[in-house]
N, C-alpha and C. Protein backbone atom coordinates (compact mmCIF):
# COMPACT_ATOMS: atom_id res chain seq x y z
N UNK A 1 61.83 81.88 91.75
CA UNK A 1 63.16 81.47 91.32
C UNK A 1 64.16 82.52 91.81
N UNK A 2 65.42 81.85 92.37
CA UNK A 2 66.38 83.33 92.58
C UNK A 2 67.03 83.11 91.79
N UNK A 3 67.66 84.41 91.89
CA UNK A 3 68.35 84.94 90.96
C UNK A 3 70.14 85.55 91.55
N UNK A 4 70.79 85.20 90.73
CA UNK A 4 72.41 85.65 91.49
C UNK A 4 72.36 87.35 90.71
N UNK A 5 72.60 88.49 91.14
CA UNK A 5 72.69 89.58 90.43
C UNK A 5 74.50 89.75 90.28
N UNK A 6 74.79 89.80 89.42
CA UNK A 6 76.51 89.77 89.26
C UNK A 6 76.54 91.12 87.79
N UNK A 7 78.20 92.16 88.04
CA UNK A 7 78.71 92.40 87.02
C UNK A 7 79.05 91.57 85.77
N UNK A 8 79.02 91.80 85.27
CA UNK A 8 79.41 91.06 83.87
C UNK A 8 80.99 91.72 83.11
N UNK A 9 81.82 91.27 83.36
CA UNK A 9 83.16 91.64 82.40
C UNK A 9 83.69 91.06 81.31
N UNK A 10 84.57 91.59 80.65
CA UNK A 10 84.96 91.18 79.51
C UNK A 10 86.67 90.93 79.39
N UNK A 11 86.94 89.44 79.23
CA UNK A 11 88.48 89.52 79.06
C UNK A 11 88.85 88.30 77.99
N UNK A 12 89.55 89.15 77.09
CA UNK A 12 89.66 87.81 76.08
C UNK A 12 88.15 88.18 74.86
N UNK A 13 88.21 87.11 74.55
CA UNK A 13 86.35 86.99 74.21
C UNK A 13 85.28 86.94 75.06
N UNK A 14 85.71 86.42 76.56
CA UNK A 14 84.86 85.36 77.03
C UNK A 14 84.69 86.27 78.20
N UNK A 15 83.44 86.39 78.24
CA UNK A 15 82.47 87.11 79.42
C UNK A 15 82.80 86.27 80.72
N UNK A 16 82.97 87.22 82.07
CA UNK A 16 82.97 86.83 83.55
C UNK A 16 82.07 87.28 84.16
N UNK A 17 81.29 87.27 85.40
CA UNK A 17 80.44 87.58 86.70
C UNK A 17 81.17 87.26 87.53
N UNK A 18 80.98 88.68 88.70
CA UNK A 18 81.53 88.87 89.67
C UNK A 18 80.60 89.03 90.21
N UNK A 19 79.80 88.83 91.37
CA UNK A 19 79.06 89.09 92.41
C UNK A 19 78.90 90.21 92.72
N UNK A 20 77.53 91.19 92.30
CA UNK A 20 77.64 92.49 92.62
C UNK A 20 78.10 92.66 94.16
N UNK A 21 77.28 91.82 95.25
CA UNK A 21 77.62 91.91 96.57
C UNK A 21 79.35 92.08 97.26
N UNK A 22 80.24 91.77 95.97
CA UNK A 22 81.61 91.86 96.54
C UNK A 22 82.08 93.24 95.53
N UNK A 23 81.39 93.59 94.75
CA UNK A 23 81.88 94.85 93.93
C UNK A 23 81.46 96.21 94.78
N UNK A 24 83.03 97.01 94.83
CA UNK A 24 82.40 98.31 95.51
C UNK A 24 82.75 99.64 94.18
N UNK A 25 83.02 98.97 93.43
CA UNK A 25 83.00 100.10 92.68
C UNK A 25 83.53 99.63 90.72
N UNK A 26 83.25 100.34 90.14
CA UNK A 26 84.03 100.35 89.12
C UNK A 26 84.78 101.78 88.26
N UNK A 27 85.72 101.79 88.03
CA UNK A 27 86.68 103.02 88.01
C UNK A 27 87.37 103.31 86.58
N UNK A 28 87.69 104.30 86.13
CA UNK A 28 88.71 104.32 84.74
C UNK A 28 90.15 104.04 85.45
N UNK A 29 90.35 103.70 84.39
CA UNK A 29 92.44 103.27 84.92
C UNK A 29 93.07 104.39 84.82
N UNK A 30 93.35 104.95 85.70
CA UNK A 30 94.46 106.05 86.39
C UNK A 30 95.72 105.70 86.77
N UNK A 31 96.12 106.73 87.16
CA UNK A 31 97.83 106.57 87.57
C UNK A 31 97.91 105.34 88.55
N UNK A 32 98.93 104.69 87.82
CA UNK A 32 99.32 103.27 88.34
C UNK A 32 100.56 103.71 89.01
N UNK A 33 101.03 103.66 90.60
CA UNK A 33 102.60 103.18 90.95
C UNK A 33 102.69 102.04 90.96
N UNK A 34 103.47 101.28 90.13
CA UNK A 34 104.11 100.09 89.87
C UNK A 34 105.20 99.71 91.63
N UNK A 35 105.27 98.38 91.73
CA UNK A 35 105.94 98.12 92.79
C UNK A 35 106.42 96.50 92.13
N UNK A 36 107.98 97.00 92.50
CA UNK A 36 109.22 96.33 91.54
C UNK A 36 108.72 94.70 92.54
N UNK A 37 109.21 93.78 91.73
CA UNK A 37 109.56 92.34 92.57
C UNK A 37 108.21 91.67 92.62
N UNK A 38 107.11 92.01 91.62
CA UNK A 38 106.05 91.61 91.86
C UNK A 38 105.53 90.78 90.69
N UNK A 39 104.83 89.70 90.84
CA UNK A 39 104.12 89.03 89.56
C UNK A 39 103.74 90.10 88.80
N UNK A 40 103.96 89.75 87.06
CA UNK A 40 103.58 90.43 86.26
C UNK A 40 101.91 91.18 85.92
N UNK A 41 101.09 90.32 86.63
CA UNK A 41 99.56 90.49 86.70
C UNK A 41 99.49 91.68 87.87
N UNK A 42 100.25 92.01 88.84
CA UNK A 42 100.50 92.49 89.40
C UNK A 42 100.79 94.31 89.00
N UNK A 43 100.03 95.07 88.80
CA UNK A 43 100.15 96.35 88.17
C UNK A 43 100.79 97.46 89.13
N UNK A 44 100.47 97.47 90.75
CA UNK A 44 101.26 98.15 91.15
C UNK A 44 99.67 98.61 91.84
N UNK A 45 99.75 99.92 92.81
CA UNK A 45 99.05 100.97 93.59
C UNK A 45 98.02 101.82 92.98
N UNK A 46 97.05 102.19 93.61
CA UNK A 46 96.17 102.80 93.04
C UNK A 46 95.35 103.74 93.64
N UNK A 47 94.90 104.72 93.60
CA UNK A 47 94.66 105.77 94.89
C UNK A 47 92.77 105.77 94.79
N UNK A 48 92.36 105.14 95.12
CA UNK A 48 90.65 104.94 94.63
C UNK A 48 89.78 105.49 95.77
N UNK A 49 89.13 106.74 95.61
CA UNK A 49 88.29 107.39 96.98
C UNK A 49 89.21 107.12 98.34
N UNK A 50 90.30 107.53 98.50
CA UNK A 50 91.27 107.42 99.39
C UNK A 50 91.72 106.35 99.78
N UNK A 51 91.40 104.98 99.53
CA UNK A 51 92.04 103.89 99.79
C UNK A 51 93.60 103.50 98.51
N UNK A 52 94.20 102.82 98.92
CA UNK A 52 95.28 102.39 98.10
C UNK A 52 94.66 100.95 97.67
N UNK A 53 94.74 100.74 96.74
CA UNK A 53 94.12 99.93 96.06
C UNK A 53 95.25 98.76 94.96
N UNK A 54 95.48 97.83 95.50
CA UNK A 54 96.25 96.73 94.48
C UNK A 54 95.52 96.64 93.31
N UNK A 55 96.59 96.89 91.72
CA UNK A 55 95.28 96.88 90.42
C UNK A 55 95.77 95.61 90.27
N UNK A 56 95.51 94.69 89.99
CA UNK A 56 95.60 93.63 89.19
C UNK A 56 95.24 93.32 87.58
N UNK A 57 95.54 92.70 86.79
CA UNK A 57 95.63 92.77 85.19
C UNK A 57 95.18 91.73 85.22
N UNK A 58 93.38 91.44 85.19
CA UNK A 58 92.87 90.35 85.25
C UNK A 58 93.06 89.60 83.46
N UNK A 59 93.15 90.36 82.72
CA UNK A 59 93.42 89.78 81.41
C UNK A 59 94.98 88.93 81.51
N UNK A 60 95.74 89.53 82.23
CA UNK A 60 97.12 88.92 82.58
C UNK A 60 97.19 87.52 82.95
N UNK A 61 96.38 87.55 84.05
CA UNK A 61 95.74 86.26 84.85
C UNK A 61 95.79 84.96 83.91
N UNK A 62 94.45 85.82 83.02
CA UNK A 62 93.70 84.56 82.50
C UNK A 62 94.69 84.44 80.97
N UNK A 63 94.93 85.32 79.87
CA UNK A 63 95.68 85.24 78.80
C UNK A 63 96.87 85.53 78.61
N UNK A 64 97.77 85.93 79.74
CA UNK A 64 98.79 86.24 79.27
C UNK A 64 98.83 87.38 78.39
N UNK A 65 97.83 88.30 78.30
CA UNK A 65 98.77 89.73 77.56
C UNK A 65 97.56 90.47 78.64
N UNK A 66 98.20 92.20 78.67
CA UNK A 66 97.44 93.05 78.89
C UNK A 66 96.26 93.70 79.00
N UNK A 67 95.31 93.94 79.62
CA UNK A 67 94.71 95.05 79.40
C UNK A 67 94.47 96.51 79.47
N UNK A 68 95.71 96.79 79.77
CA UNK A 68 95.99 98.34 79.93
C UNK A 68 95.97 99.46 78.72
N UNK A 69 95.99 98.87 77.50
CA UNK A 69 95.94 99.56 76.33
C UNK A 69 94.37 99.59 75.39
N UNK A 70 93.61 98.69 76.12
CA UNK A 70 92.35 98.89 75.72
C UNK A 70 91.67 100.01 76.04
N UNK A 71 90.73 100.55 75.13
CA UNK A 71 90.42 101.87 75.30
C UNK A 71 89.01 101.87 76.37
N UNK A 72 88.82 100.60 76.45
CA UNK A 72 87.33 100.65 76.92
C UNK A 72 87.73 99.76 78.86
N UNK A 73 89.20 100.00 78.49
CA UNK A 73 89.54 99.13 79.97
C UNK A 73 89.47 100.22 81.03
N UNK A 74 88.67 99.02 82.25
CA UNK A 74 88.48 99.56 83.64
C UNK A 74 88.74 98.70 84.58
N UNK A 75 88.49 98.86 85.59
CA UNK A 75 89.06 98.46 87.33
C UNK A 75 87.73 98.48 87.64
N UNK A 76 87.52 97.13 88.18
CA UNK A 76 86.06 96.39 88.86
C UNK A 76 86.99 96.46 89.88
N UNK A 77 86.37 97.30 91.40
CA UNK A 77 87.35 96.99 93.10
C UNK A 77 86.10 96.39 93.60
N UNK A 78 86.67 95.30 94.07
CA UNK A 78 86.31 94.47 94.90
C UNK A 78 86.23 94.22 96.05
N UNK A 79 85.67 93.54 97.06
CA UNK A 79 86.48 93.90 98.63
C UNK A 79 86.44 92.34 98.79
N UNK A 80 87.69 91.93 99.64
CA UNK A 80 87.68 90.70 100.46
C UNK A 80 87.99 90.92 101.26
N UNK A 81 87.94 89.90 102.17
CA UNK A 81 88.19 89.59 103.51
C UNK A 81 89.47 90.56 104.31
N UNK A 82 90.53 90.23 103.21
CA UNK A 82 91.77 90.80 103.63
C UNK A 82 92.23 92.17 103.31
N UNK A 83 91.23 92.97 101.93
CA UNK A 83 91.57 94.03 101.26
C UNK A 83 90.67 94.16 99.82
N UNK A 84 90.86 95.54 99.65
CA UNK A 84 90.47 95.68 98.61
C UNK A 84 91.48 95.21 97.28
N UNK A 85 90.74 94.99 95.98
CA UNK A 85 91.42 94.75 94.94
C UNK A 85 90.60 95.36 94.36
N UNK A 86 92.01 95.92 92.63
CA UNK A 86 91.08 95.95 91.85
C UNK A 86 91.12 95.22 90.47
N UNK A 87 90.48 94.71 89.64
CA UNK A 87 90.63 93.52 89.06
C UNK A 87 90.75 94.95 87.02
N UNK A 88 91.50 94.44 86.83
CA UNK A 88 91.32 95.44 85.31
C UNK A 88 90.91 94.15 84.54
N UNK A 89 89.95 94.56 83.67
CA UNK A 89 89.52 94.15 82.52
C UNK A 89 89.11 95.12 81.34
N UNK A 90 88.90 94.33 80.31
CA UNK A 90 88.80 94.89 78.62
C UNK A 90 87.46 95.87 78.91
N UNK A 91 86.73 95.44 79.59
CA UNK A 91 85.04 95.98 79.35
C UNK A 91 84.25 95.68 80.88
N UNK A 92 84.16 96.35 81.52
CA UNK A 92 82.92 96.57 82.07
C UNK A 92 81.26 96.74 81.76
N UNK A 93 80.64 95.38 81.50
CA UNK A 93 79.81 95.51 80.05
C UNK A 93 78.49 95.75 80.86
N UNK A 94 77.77 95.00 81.58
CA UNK A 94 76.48 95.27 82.44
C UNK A 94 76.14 95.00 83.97
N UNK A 95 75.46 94.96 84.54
CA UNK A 95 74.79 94.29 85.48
C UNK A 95 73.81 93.41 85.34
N UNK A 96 73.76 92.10 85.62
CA UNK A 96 73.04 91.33 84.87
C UNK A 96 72.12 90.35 86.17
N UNK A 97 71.13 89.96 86.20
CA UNK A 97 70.68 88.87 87.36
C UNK A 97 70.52 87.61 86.86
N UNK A 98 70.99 86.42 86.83
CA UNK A 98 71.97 85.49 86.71
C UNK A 98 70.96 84.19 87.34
N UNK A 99 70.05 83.71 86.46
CA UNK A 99 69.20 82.79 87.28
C UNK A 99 69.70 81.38 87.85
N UNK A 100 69.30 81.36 89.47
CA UNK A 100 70.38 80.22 90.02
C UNK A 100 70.00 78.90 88.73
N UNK A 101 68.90 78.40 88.61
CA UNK A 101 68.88 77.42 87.49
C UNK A 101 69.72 77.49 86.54
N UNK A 102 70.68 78.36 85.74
CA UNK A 102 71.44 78.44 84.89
C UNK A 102 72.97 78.19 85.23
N UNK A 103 72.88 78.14 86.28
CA UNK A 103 74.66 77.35 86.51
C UNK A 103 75.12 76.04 86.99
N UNK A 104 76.27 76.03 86.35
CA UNK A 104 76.51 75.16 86.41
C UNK A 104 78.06 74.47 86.98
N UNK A 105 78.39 73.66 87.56
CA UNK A 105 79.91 73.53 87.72
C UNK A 105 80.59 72.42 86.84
N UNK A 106 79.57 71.69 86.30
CA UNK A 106 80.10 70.41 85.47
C UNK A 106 81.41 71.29 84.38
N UNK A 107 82.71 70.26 84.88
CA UNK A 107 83.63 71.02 83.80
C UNK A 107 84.35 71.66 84.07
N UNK A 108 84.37 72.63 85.60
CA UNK A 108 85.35 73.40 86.36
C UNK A 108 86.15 72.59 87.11
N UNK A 109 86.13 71.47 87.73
CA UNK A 109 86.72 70.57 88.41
C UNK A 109 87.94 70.36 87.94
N UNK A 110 88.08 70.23 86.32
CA UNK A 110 89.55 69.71 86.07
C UNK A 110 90.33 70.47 85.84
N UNK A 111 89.98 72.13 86.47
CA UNK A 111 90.54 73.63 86.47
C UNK A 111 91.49 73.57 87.64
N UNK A 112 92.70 73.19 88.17
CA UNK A 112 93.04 73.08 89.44
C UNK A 112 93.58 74.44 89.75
N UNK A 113 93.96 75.38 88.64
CA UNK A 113 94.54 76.58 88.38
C UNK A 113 93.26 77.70 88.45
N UNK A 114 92.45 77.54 88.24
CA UNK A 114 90.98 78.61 88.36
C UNK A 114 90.33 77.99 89.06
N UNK A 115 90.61 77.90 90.72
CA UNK A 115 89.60 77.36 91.66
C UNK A 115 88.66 78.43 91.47
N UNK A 116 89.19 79.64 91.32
CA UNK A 116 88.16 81.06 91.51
C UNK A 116 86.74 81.16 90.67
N UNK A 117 86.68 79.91 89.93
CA UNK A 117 85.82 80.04 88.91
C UNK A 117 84.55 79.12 89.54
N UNK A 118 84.04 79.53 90.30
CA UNK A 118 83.22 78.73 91.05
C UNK A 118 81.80 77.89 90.11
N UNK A 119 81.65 78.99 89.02
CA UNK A 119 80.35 77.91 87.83
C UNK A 119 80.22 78.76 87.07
N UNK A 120 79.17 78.07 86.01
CA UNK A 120 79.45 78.60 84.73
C UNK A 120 77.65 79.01 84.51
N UNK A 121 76.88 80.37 84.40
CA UNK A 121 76.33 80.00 83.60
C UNK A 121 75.68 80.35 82.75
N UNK A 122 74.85 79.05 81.68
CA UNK A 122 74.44 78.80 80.53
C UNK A 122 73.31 79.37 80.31
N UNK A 123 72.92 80.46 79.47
CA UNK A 123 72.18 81.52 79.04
C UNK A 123 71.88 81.01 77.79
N UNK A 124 70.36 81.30 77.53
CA UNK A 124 70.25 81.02 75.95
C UNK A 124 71.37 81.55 75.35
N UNK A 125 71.65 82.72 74.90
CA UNK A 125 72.36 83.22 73.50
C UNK A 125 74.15 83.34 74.17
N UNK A 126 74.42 82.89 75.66
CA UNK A 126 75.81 83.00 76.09
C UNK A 126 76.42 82.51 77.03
N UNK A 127 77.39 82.55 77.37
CA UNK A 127 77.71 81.62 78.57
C UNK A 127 78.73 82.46 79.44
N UNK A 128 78.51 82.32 80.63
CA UNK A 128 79.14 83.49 81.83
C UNK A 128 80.02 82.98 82.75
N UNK A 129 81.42 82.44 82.94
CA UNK A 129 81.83 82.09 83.84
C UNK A 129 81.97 83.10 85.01
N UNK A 130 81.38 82.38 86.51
CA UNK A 130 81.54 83.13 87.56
C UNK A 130 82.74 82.93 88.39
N UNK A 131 83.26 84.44 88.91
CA UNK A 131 84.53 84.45 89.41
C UNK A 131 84.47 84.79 90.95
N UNK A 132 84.67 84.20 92.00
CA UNK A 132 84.62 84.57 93.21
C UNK A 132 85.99 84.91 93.88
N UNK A 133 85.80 86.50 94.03
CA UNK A 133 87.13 87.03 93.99
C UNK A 133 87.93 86.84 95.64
N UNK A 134 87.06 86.24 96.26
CA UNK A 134 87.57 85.78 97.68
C UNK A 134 88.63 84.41 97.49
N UNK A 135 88.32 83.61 96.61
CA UNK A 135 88.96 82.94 95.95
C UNK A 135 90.31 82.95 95.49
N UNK A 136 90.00 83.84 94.52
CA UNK A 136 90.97 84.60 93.23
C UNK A 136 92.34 85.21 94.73
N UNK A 137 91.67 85.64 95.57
CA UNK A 137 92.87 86.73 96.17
C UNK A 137 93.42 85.61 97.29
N UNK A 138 92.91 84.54 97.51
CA UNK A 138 93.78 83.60 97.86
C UNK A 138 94.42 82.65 97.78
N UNK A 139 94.24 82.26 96.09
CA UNK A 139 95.30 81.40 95.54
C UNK A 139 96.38 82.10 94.12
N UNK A 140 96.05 83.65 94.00
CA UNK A 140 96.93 84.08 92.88
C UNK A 140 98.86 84.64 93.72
N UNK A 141 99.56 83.98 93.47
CA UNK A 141 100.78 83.80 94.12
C UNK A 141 100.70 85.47 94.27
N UNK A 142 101.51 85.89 95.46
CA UNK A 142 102.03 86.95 95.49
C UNK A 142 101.35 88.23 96.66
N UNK A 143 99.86 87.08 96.34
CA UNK A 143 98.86 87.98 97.55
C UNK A 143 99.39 88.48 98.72
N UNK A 144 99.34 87.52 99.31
CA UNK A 144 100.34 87.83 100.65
C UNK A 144 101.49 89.19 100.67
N UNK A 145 102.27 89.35 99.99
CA UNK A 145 103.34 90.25 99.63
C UNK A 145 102.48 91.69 99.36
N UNK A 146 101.50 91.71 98.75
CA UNK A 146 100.69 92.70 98.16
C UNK A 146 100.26 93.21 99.51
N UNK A 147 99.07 92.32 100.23
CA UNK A 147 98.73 92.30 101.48
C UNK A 147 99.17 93.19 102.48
N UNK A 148 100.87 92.82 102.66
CA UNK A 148 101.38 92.98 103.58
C UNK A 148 102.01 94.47 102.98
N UNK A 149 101.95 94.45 101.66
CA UNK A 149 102.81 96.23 101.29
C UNK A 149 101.14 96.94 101.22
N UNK A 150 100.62 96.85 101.31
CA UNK A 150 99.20 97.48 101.10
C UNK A 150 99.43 98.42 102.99
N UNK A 151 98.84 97.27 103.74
CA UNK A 151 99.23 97.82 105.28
C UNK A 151 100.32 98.41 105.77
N UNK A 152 101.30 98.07 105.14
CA UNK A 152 102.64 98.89 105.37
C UNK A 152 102.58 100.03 104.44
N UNK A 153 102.07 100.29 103.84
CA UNK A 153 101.92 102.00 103.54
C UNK A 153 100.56 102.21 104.06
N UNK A 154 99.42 101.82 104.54
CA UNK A 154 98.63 102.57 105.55
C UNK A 154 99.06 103.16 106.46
N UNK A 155 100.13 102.06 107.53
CA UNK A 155 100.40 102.40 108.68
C UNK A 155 101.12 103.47 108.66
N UNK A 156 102.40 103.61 107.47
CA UNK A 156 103.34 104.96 107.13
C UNK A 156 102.34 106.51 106.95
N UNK A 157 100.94 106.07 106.29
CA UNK A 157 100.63 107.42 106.40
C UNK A 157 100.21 107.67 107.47
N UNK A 158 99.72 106.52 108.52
CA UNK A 158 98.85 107.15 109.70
C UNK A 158 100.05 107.66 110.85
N UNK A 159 101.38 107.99 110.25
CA UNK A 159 102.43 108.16 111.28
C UNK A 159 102.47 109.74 110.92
């Protein structure tokens, strides 16, 4: 039987998996530069093993309030295609291996707003929605803008 091996996070009540294969790290929340004109989920710059790093306020995303004041909140960085992110949540809780028999998509379909939520799954004692952050970084408005200020301060330091 395979098995999906994914992080496990915490936002809200409700447990997420991220694909260990797209996680490059997980971090404490440090000095944030904020950058004005940006969606509110949108936290600003982040200096992570020398890369600049977009934080994102994945609790923002999904509930509408914060996770920056939680004591147990961290930054899952991710890598896609286009850049790194880093996703803040309440809890960084385990590493977990995720048996393909246990997911499911019945029920995400009428999500037109969380395409990123690719399936759900159903564990005896819990239930795990999975988040595919290749996804996530190309339908959360604003990417693009982030994107493009991310490379425009690479290129400024490499001058």
């Amino acid at each position: 039987m395979s098995e999906m091996k994914a992080v496990v996070v915490q936002c809200g009540n409700e447990e997420y998996a991220i694909p260990v294969d797209s996680v490059v790290s997980i971090e404490l929340l440090e000095q944030v530069n904020p950058i004005p004109h940006l969606p509110s989920f949108m936290l600003g710059l982040m200096k992570i093993r020398g890369e600049l790093v977009p934080i994102l306020d994945f609790e923002q995303i999904l509930y509408n309030r914060s996770a920056t004041d939680h004591p147990e909140a961290r930054i899952v960085v991710v890598e896609t295609k286009a850049l790194f992110i880093g996703l803040l949540v309440i809890d960084a809780k385990e590493i977990l291996d995720i048996p393909e028999n246990s997911l499911t998509t019945a029920g995400l379909m009428a999500y037109s707003k969380t395409a990123y939520f690719t399936a759900v799954a159903n564990l005896e004692d819990r239930m795990i929605t999975i988040v595919d952050p290749e996804i996530l970084s190309n339908t959360l408005s604003g990417m693009d803008e982030i994107s493009a200020y991310v490379e425009a301060q690479l290129a400024e330091e490499q001058i």
